[in-house]
C-alpha atoms as a PDB file:
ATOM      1  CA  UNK A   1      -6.354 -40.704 -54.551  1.00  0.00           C
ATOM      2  CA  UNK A   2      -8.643 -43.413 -53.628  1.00  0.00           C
ATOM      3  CA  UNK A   3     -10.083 -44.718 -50.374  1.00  0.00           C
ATOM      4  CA  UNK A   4      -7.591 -47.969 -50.472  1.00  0.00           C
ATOM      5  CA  UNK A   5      -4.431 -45.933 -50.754  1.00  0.00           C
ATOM      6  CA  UNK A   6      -5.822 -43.739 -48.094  1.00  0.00           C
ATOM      7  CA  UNK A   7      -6.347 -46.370 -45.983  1.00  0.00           C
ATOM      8  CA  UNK A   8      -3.150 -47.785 -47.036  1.00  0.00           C
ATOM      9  CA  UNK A   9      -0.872 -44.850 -46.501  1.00  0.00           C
ATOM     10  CA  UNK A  10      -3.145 -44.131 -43.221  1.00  0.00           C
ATOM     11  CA  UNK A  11      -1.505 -47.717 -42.134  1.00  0.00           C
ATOM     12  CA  UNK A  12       1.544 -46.760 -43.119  1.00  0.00           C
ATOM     13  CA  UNK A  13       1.632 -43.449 -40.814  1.00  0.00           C
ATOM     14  CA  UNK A  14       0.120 -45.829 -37.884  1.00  0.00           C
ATOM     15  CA  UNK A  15       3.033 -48.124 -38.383  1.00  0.00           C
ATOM     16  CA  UNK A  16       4.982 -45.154 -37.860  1.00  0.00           C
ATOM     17  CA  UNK A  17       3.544 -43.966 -34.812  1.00  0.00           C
ATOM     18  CA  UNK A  18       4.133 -47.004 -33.555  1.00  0.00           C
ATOM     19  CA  UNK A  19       7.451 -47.623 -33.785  1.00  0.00           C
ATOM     20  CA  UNK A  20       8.186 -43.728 -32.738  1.00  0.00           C
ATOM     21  CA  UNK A  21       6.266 -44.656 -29.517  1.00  0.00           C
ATOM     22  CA  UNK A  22       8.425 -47.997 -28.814  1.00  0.00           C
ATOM     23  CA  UNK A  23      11.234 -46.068 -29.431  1.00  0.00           C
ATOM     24  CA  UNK A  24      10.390 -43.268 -27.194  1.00  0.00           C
ATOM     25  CA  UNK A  25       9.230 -45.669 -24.242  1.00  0.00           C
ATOM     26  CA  UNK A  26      12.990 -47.205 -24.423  1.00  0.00           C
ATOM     27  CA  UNK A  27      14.190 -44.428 -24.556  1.00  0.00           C
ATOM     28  CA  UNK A  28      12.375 -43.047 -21.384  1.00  0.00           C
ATOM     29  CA  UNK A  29      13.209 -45.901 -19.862  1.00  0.00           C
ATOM     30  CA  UNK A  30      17.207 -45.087 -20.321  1.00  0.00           C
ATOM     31  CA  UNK A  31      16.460 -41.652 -19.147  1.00  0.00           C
ATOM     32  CA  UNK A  32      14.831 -42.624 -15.602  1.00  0.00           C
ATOM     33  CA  UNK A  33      17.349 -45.329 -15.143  1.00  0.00           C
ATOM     34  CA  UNK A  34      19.774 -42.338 -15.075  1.00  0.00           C
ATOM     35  CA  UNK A  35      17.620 -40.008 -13.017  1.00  0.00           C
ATOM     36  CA  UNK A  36      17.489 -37.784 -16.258  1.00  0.00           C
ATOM     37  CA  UNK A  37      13.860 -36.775 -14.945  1.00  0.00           C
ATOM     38  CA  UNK A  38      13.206 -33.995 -17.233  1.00  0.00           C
ATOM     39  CA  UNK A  39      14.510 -36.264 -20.551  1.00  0.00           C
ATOM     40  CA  UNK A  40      12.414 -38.973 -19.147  1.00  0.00           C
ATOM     41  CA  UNK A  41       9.477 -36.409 -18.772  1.00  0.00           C
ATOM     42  CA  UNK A  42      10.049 -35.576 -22.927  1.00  0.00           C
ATOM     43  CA  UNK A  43      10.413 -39.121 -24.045  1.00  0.00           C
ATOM     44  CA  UNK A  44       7.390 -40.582 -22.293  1.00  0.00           C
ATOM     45  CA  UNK A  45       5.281 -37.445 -23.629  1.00  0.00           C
ATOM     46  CA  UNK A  46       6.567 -38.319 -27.390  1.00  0.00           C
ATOM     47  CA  UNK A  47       5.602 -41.579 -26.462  1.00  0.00           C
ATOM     48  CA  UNK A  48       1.908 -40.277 -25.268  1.00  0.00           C
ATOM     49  CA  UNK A  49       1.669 -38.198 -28.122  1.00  0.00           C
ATOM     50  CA  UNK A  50       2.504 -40.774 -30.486  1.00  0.00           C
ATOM     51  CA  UNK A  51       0.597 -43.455 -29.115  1.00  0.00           C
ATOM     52  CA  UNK A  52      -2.258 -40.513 -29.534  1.00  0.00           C
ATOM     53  CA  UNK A  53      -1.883 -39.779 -32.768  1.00  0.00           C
ATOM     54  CA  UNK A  54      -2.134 -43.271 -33.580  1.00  0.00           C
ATOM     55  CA  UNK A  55      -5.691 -43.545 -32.053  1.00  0.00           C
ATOM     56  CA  UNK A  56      -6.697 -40.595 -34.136  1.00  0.00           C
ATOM     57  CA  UNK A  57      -5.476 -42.039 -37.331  1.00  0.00           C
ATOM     58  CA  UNK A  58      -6.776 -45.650 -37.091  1.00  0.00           C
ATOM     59  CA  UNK A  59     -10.173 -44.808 -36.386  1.00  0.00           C
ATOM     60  CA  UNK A  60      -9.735 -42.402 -39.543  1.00  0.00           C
ATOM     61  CA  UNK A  61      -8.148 -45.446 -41.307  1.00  0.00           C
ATOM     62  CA  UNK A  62     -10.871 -48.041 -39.746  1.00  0.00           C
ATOM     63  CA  UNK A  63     -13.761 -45.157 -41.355  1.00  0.00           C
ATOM     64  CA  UNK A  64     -12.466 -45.184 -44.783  1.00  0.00           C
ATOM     65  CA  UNK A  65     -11.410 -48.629 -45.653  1.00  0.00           C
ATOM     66  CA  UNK A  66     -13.039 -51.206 -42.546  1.00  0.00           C
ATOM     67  CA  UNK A  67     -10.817 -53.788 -41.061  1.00  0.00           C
ATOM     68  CA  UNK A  68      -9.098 -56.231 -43.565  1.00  0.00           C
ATOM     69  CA  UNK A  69      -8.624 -60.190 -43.673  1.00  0.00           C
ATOM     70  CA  UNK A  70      -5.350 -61.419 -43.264  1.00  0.00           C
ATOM     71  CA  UNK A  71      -4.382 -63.025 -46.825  1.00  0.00           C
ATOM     72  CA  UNK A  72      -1.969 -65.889 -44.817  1.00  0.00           C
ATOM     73  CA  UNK A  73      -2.806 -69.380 -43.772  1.00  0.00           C
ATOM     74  CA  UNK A  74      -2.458 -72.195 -41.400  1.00  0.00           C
ATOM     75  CA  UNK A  75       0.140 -71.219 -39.086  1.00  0.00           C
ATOM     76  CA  UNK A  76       1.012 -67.664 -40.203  1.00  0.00           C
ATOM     77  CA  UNK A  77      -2.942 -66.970 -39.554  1.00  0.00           C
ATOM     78  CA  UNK A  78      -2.762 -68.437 -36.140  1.00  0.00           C
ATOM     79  CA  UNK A  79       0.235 -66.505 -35.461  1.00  0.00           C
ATOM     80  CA  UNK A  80      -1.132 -63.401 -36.727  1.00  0.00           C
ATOM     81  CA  UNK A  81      -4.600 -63.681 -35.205  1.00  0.00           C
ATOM     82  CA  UNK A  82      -2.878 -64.174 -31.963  1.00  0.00           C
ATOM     83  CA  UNK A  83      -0.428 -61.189 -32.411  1.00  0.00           C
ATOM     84  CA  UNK A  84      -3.620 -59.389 -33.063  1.00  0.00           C
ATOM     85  CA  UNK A  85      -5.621 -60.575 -30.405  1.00  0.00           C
ATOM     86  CA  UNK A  86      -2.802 -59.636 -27.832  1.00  0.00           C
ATOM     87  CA  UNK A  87      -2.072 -56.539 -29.057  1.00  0.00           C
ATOM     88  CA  UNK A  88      -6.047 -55.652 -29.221  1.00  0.00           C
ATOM     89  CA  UNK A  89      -6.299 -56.812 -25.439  1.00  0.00           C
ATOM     90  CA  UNK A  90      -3.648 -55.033 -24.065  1.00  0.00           C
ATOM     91  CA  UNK A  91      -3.857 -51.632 -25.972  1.00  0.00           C
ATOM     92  CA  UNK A  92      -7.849 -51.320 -24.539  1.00  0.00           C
ATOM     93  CA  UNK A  93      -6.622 -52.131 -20.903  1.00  0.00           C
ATOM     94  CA  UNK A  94      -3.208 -49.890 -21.435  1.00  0.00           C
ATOM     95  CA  UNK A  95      -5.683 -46.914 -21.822  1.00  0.00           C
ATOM     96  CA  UNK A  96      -6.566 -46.575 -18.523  1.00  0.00           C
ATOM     97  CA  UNK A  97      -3.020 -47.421 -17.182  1.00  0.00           C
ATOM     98  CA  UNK A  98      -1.556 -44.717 -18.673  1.00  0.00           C
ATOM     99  CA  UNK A  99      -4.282 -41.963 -18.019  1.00  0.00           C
ATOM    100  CA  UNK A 100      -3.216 -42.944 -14.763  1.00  0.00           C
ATOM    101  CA  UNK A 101       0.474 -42.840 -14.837  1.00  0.00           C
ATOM    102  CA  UNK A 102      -0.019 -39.649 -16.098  1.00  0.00           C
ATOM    103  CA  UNK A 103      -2.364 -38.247 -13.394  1.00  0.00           C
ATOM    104  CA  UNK A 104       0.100 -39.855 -10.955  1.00  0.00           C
ATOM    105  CA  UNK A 105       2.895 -37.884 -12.491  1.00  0.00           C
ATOM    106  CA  UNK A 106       1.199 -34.488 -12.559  1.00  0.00           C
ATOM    107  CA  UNK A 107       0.262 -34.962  -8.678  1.00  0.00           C
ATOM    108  CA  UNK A 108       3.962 -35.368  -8.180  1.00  0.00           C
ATOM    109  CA  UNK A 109       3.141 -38.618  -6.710  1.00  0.00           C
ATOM    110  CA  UNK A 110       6.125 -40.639  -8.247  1.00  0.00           C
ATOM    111  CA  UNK A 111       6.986 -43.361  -6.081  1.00  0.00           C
ATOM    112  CA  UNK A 112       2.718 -44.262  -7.019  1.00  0.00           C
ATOM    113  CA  UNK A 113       3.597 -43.407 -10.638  1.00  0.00           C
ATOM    114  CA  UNK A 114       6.935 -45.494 -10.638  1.00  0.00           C
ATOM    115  CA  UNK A 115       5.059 -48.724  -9.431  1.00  0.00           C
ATOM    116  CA  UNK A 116       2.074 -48.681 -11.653  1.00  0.00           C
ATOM    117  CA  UNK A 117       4.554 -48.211 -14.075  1.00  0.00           C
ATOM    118  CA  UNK A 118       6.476 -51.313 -13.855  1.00  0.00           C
ATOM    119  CA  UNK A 119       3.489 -52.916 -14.904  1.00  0.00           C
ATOM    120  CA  UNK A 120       2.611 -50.573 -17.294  1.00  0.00           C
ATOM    121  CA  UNK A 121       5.889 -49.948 -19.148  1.00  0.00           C
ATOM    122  CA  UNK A 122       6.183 -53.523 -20.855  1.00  0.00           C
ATOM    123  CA  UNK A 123       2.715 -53.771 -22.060  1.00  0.00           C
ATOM    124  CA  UNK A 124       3.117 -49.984 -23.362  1.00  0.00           C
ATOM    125  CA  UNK A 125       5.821 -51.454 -25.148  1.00  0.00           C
ATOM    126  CA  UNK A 126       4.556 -54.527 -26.276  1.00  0.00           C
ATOM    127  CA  UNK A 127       1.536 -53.090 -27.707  1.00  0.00           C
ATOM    128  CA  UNK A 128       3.931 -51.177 -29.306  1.00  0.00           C
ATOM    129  CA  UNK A 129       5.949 -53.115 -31.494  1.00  0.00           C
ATOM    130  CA  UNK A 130       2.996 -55.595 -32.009  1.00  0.00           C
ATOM    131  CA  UNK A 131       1.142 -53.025 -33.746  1.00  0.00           C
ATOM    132  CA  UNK A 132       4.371 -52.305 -35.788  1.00  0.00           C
ATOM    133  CA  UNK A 133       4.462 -56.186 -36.127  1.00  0.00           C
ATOM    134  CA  UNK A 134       0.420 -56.458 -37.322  1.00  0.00           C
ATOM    135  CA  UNK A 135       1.132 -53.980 -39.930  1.00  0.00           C
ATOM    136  CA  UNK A 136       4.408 -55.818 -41.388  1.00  0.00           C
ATOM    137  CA  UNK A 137       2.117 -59.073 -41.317  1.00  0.00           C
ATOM    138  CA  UNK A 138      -0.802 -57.718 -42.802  1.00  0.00           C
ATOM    139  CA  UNK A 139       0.282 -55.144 -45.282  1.00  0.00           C
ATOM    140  CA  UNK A 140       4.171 -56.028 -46.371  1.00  0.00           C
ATOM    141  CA  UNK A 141       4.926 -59.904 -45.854  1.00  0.00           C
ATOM    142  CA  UNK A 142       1.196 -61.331 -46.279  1.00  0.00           C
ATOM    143  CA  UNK A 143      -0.884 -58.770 -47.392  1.00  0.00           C
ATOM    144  CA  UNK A 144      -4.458 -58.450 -47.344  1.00  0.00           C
ATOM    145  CA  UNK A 145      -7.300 -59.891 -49.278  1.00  0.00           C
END
Protein backbone atom coordinates (compact mmCIF):
# COMPACT_ATOMS: atom_id res chain seq x y z
CA UNK A 1 0.00 0.00 0.00
CA UNK A 2 1.36 3.33 -0.70
CA UNK A 3 1.75 6.54 1.29
CA UNK A 4 -1.35 8.28 -0.76
CA UNK A 5 -3.83 5.55 0.04
CA UNK A 6 -2.56 5.67 3.53
CA UNK A 7 -3.10 9.03 3.78
CA UNK A 8 -6.25 8.60 1.97
CA UNK A 9 -7.85 5.87 3.99
CA UNK A 10 -6.21 7.76 7.19
CA UNK A 11 -8.82 10.65 5.96
CA UNK A 12 -11.29 8.44 5.57
CA UNK A 13 -11.10 7.03 9.35
CA UNK A 14 -10.82 10.94 10.45
CA UNK A 15 -14.01 11.58 8.61
CA UNK A 16 -15.29 8.92 10.65
CA UNK A 17 -14.29 10.05 13.89
CA UNK A 18 -15.81 12.93 13.16
CA UNK A 19 -19.06 12.28 12.48
CA UNK A 20 -19.08 9.54 15.53
CA UNK A 21 -18.15 12.58 17.72
CA UNK A 22 -21.11 14.92 16.30
CA UNK A 23 -23.21 12.21 16.77
CA UNK A 24 -22.23 11.46 20.24
CA UNK A 25 -22.30 15.28 21.34
CA UNK A 26 -26.19 15.24 20.15
CA UNK A 27 -26.66 12.61 21.58
CA UNK A 28 -25.29 13.77 25.05
CA UNK A 29 -27.05 16.58 24.63
CA UNK A 30 -30.57 14.46 24.55
CA UNK A 31 -29.32 12.61 27.51
CA UNK A 32 -28.73 15.77 29.92
CA UNK A 33 -31.84 17.37 28.65
CA UNK A 34 -33.47 14.30 30.31
CA UNK A 35 -31.32 14.23 33.42
CA UNK A 36 -30.01 10.79 32.04
CA UNK A 37 -26.60 11.81 33.85
CA UNK A 38 -24.86 8.60 33.59
CA UNK A 39 -25.93 8.22 29.52
CA UNK A 40 -24.85 11.75 29.21
CA UNK A 41 -21.55 10.83 31.10
CA UNK A 42 -21.03 7.78 28.15
CA UNK A 43 -21.96 9.87 25.19
CA UNK A 44 -19.79 12.88 25.92
CA UNK A 45 -16.78 10.35 26.71
CA UNK A 46 -17.42 8.63 23.07
CA UNK A 47 -17.45 11.99 22.01
CA UNK A 48 -13.89 12.74 23.89
CA UNK A 49 -12.58 9.66 22.75
CA UNK A 50 -13.47 10.17 19.30
CA UNK A 51 -12.57 13.60 18.98
CA UNK A 52 -9.09 11.94 20.44
CA UNK A 53 -8.60 9.52 18.19
CA UNK A 54 -8.99 11.91 15.54
CA UNK A 55 -6.00 14.04 16.78
CA UNK A 56 -3.92 10.91 16.81
CA UNK A 57 -4.75 9.97 13.31
CA UNK A 58 -4.39 13.34 11.50
CA UNK A 59 -1.12 14.10 12.70
CA UNK A 60 -0.32 10.39 11.47
CA UNK A 61 -2.16 11.35 8.22
CA UNK A 62 -0.50 15.07 8.13
CA UNK A 63 3.25 12.83 8.58
CA UNK A 64 2.73 10.62 5.70
CA UNK A 65 1.12 12.55 2.97
CA UNK A 66 1.42 16.74 4.11
CA UNK A 67 -1.59 18.88 3.76
CA UNK A 68 -3.26 18.94 0.24
CA UNK A 69 -4.60 21.85 -2.13
CA UNK A 70 -8.08 22.03 -2.64
CA UNK A 71 -8.63 21.09 -6.51
CA UNK A 72 -12.00 23.68 -6.61
CA UNK A 73 -12.23 27.24 -7.71
CA UNK A 74 -13.70 30.62 -7.39
CA UNK A 75 -16.43 30.28 -5.05
CA UNK A 76 -16.21 26.62 -3.97
CA UNK A 77 -12.42 27.64 -2.87
CA UNK A 78 -13.65 30.56 -0.92
CA UNK A 79 -16.19 28.48 0.61
CA UNK A 80 -13.92 25.78 1.41
CA UNK A 81 -11.00 27.88 2.64
CA UNK A 82 -13.43 29.47 4.94
CA UNK A 83 -14.98 26.12 6.18
CA UNK A 84 -11.40 25.34 6.81
CA UNK A 85 -10.32 28.31 8.39
CA UNK A 86 -13.33 28.07 10.92
CA UNK A 87 -13.05 24.76 11.66
CA UNK A 88 -9.04 25.20 12.20
CA UNK A 89 -9.85 28.20 14.64
CA UNK A 90 -12.25 26.72 16.67
CA UNK A 91 -10.87 23.09 17.06
CA UNK A 92 -7.31 24.84 18.59
CA UNK A 93 -9.42 27.04 21.05
CA UNK A 94 -12.04 23.94 21.75
CA UNK A 95 -8.92 22.15 23.24
CA UNK A 96 -8.69 23.91 26.17
CA UNK A 97 -12.54 24.20 26.64
CA UNK A 98 -13.00 20.83 26.90
CA UNK A 99 -9.91 19.85 29.13
CA UNK A 100 -11.83 22.03 31.19
CA UNK A 101 -15.30 20.77 31.03
CA UNK A 102 -13.83 17.74 31.84
CA UNK A 103 -11.85 18.80 34.96
CA UNK A 104 -15.07 20.61 35.93
CA UNK A 105 -16.95 17.37 35.68
CA UNK A 106 -14.54 15.19 37.64
CA UNK A 107 -14.57 17.92 40.59
CA UNK A 108 -18.29 17.36 40.61
CA UNK A 109 -18.56 20.96 39.99
CA UNK A 110 -21.54 20.81 37.45
CA UNK A 111 -23.44 23.85 37.63
CA UNK A 112 -19.40 25.37 36.53
CA UNK A 113 -19.28 22.50 34.02
CA UNK A 114 -22.93 23.11 32.68
CA UNK A 115 -22.14 26.88 31.90
CA UNK A 116 -18.83 26.58 30.23
CA UNK A 117 -20.57 24.15 28.41
CA UNK A 118 -23.16 26.12 26.74
CA UNK A 119 -20.47 27.74 25.09
CA UNK A 120 -18.59 24.89 24.51
CA UNK A 121 -21.18 22.40 23.21
CA UNK A 122 -21.92 24.21 19.75
CA UNK A 123 -18.43 24.83 18.77
CA UNK A 124 -17.67 21.03 19.85
CA UNK A 125 -20.20 20.40 17.43
CA UNK A 126 -19.47 22.61 14.81
CA UNK A 127 -15.97 21.65 14.58
CA UNK A 128 -17.47 18.55 14.26
CA UNK A 129 -19.38 18.29 11.28
CA UNK A 130 -17.03 20.88 9.56
CA UNK A 131 -14.32 18.50 9.69
CA UNK A 132 -16.79 15.84 8.29
CA UNK A 133 -17.70 18.69 5.79
CA UNK A 134 -13.67 19.51 4.82
CA UNK A 135 -13.23 15.95 4.07
CA UNK A 136 -16.46 15.61 1.69
CA UNK A 137 -15.05 18.92 -0.02
CA UNK A 138 -11.65 17.96 -0.33
CA UNK A 139 -11.57 14.27 -0.94
CA UNK A 140 -15.24 13.19 -2.50
CA UNK A 141 -16.96 16.29 -4.33
CA UNK A 142 -13.65 18.33 -5.33
CA UNK A 143 -10.85 16.36 -4.69
CA UNK A 144 -7.39 17.24 -4.32
CA UNK A 145 -4.62 18.22 -6.61
Amino acid sequence: MDRALIGDSLALVNASLNAVSAVALLTGYFFIRRRRVSAHRRSMLTALSASGAFLVFYLTRVAFTGTHTFAGTGVAKTVYLAILFSHMVLAVALVPLVLRLLHLANGKRFHAHARLARWTFPVWVYVSVTGLVVYLLLYQIFGYA
